[in-house]
Every structure is written in C-alpha cells, then in structure tokens.
Protein backbone atom coordinates (compact mmCIF):
# COMPACT_ATOMS: atom_id res chain seq x y z
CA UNK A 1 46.94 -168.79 -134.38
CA UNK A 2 49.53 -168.49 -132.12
CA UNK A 3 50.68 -165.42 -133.99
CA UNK A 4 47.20 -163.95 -133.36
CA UNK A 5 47.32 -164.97 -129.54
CA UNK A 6 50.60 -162.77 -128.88
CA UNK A 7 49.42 -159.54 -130.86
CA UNK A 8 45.86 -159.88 -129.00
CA UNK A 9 47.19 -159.94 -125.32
CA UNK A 10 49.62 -156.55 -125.13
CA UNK A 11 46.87 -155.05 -127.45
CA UNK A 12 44.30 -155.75 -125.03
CA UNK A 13 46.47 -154.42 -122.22
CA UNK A 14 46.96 -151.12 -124.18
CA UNK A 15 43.60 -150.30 -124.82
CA UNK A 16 42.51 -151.65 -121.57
CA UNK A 17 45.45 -148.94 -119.89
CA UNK A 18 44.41 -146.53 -122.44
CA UNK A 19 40.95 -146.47 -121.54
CA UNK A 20 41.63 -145.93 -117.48
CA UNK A 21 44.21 -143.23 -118.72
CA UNK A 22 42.09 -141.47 -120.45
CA UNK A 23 38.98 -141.64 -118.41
CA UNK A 24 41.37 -139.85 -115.56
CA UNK A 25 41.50 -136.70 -117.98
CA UNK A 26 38.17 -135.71 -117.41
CA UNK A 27 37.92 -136.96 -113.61
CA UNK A 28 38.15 -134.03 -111.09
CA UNK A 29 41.19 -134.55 -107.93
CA UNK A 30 38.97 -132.03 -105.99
CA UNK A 31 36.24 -134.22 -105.87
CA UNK A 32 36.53 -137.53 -103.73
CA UNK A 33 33.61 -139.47 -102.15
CA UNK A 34 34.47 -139.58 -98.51
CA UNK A 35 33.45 -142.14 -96.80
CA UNK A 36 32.04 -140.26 -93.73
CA UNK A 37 29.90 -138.47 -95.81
CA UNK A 38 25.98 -139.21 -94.31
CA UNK A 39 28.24 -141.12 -91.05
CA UNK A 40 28.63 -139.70 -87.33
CA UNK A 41 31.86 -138.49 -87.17
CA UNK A 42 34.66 -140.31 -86.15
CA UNK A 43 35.13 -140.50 -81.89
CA UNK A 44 38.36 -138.40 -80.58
CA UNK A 45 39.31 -136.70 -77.76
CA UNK A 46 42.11 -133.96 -78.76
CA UNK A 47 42.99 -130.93 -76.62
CA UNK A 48 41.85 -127.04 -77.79
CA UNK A 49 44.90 -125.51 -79.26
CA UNK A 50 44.59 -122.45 -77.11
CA UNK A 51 43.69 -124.41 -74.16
CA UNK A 52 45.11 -127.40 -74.08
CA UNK A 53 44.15 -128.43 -71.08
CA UNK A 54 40.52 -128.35 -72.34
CA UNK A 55 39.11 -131.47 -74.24
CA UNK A 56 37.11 -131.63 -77.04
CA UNK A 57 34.86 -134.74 -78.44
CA UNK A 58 32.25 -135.11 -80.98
CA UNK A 59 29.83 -133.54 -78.29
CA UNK A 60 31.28 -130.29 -79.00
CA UNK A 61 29.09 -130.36 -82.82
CA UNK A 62 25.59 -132.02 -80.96
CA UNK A 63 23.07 -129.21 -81.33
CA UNK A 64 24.57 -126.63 -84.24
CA UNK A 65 25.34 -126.98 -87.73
CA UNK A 66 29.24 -126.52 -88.09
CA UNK A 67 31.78 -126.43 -90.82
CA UNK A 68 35.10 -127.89 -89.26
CA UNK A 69 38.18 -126.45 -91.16
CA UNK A 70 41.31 -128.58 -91.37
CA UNK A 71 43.89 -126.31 -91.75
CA UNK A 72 47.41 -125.01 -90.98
CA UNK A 73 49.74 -121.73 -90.66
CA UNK A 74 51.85 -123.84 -93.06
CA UNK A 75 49.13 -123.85 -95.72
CA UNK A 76 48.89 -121.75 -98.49
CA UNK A 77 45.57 -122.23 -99.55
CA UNK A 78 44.23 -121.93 -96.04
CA UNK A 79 45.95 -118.41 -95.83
CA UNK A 80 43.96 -117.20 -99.09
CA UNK A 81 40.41 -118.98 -97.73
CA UNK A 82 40.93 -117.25 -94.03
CA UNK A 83 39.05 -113.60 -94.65
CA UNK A 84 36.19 -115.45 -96.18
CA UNK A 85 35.56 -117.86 -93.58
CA UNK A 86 35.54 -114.69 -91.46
CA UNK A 87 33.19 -113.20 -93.63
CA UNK A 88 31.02 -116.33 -93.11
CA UNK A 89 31.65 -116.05 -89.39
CA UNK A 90 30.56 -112.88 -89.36
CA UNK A 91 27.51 -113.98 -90.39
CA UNK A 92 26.04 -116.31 -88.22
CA UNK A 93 28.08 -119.74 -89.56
CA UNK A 94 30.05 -121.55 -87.19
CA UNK A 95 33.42 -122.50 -87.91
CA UNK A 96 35.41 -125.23 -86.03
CA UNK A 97 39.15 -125.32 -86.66
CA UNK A 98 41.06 -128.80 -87.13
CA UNK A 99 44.25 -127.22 -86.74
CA UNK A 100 47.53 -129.85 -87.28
CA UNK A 101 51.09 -128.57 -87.78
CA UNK A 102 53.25 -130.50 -89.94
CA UNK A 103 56.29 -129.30 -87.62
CA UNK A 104 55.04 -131.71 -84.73
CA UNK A 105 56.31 -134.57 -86.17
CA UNK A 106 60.05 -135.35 -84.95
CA UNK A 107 61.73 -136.11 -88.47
CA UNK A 108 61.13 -132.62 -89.17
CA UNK A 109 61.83 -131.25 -86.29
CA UNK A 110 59.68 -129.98 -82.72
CA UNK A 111 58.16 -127.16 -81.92
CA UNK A 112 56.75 -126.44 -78.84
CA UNK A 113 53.10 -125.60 -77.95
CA UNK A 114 53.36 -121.99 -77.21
CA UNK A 115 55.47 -121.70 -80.26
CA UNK A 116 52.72 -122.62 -82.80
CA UNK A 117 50.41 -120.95 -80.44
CA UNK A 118 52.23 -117.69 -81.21
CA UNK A 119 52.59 -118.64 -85.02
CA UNK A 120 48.48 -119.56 -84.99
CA UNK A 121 47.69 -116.01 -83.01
CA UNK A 122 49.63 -113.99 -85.65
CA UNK A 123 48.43 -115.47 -88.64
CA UNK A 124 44.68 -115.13 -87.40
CA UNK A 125 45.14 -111.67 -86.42
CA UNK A 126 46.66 -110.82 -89.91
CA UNK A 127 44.12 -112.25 -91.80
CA UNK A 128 41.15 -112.33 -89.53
CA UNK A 129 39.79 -115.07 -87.32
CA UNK A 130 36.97 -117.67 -88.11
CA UNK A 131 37.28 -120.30 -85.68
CA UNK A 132 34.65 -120.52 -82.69
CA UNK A 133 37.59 -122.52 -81.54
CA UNK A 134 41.02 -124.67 -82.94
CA UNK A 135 40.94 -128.40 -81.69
CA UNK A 136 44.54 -129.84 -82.02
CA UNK A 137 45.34 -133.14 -83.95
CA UNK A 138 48.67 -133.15 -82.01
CA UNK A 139 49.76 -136.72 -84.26
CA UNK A 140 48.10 -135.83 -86.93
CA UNK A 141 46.00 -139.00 -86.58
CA UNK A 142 42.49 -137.70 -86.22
CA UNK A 143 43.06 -136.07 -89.95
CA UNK A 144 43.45 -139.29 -91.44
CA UNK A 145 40.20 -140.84 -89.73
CA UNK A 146 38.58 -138.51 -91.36
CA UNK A 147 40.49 -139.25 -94.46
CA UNK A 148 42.32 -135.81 -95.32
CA UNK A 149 44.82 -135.78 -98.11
CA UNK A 150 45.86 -131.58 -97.02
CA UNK A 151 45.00 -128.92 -96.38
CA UNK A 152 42.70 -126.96 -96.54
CA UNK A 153 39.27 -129.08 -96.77
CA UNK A 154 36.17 -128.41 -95.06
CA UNK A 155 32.86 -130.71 -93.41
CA UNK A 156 29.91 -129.50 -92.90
CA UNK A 157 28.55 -130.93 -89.34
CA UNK A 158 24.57 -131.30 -89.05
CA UNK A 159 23.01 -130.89 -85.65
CA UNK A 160 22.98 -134.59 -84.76
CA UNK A 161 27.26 -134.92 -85.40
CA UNK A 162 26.62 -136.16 -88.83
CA UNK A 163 28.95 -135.28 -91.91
CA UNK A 164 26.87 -134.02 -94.29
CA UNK A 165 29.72 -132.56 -97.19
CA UNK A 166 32.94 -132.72 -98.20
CA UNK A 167 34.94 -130.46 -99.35
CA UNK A 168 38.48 -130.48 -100.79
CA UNK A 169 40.05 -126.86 -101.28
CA UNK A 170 39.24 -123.74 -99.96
CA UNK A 171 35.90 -122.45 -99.73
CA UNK A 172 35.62 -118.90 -101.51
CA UNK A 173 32.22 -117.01 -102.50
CA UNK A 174 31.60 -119.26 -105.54
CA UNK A 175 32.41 -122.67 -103.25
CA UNK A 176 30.26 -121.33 -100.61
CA UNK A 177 27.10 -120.05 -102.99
CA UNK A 178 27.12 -123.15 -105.70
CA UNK A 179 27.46 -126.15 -103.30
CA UNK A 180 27.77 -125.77 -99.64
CA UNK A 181 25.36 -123.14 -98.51
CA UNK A 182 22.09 -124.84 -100.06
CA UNK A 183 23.18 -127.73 -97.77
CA UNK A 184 23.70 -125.70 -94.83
CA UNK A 185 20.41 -123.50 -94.92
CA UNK A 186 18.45 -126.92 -95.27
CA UNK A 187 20.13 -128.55 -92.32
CA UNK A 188 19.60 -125.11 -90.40
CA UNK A 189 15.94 -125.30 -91.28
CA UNK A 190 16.18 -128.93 -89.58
C-alpha cells in the first residue's frame, strides 16, 4: 500500500504538469483578456509629446471612436505597422499615440525631451504619420494601468471613453479587416 501511495503522488504531479504543459501548445501569447476591455479607461493626466506643456485626460476620447497606439521609435514591430495606420488615417480613423521611450528610465540612461522629439519627428516622417496626436507616458506608468506587456498593441476607444478591444501586435490589413474594423463600424454607427 504504501508502495502504491509513493508511485501515485509524483505520477499525479506529472500528468497533472503534463496536462497544463500541453494545453499551453495550442494557447495563443497574442491573445490576452484585458481587463479593461468593456471598462472606462483608466484616469491620467500625461503631457502631449510635442507639446508638453499641453495636458491630456480621458476627455480627450469623449465624443469619437479612437484606436490609441502604444508604441515606440525603439519598436520594431511598430516601425513595420506605421504606413498602415496611415493608410487607416487617411481614411477617416482616428489614431491616438501612447508614445513611451524605454530610454527615459535612468538605469539605461536619459534622454532629453527634444531629443526623442527629434528621434519621434524623423521616424514619422520616414514612414508616414498616423497619430491625431502622441500623449507621453513619461514613467512608463500609464502603460501598465492599462496592462501592456510591449509594444506595439492597440485599443479601440468608443465614444463614451470605453475600451472596447484589445489588441496585442501590430495591426496590418488582415488585423484590421478580420477583427477590429467590424467593431469599429458598429461603434461608429452608435
């Protein structure tokens, strides 16, 4: 019996460990429930990037439907997802950037405002410009209230403030046709 007791426990910890392992092979990373999804978004006041002496809040959403855009001149991803999001621009959607550098933060080093002001100007004239307008998370801090893991990733913004999507990764014609713009033309129909 006792015999029977010590083979049971480790094999129930294998196939218990086994199972969770193996259910992770067919999970998507893209695709995380957010919290916020069907939630106002979080309160913040954080300076434009451009104009820093200008302040942006939640208000700034009340009244259009909005995809903000958390992204970076650092980012890869963002780089390749930048002439669509102009495309989209071009086309009547509005596009908020949630711009954060990761050179800000002082164990890496500090650059100065006009510096990634410069770097931000150059990179959107290269590769076109979406952005109605960049709101700076200067610490970084507003991107993890909204519970970002990088960069890029995407909301979409309803008229009332509300997060309505999620998206992790960059938003290219398939992204945009198969699961964001149904959303969007029904809460522009709203």
């Amino acid at each position: 019996m006792r015999k029977a007791v010590i083979f049971l426990i480790p094999l129930t910890l294998f196939v218990l460990l086994s199972g969770f392992l193996y259910s992770g092979l067919y999970s998507d990373p893209r695709k995380l429930d957010s919290n916020l999804v069907n939630q106002p978004l979080p309160p913040f006041e954080l300076p434009d990037l451009m104009q820093p002496e200008r302040i942006h809040t939640p208000a700034v959403f009340n009244g259009q439907v909005t995809l903000m855009n958390v992204w970076g001149v650092w980012c890869i991803t963002c780089a390749v997802e930048l002439p669509y999001l102009t495309q989209l621009s071009e086309q009547g959607v509005r596009i908020v950037g949630l711009y954060y550098d990761q050179d800000t933060d002082p164990d890496f080093g500090i650059k100065s405002i006009p510096t990634i002001q410069q770097e931000v100007t150059a990179k959107l004239r290269k590769l076109g410009n979406p952005y109605a307008f960049n709101i700076f998370d200067v610490k970084r801090d507003y991107s993890l209230d909204l519970g970002v893991t990088g960069a890029p990733e995407t909301f979409l913004i309803d008229k009332q403030g509300v997060v309505r999507m999620h998206h992790i990764g960059d938003i290219n014609p398939r992204v945009w046709r198969g699961k964001i713009e149904p959303l969007y033309n029904e809460l522009m129909a709203q």
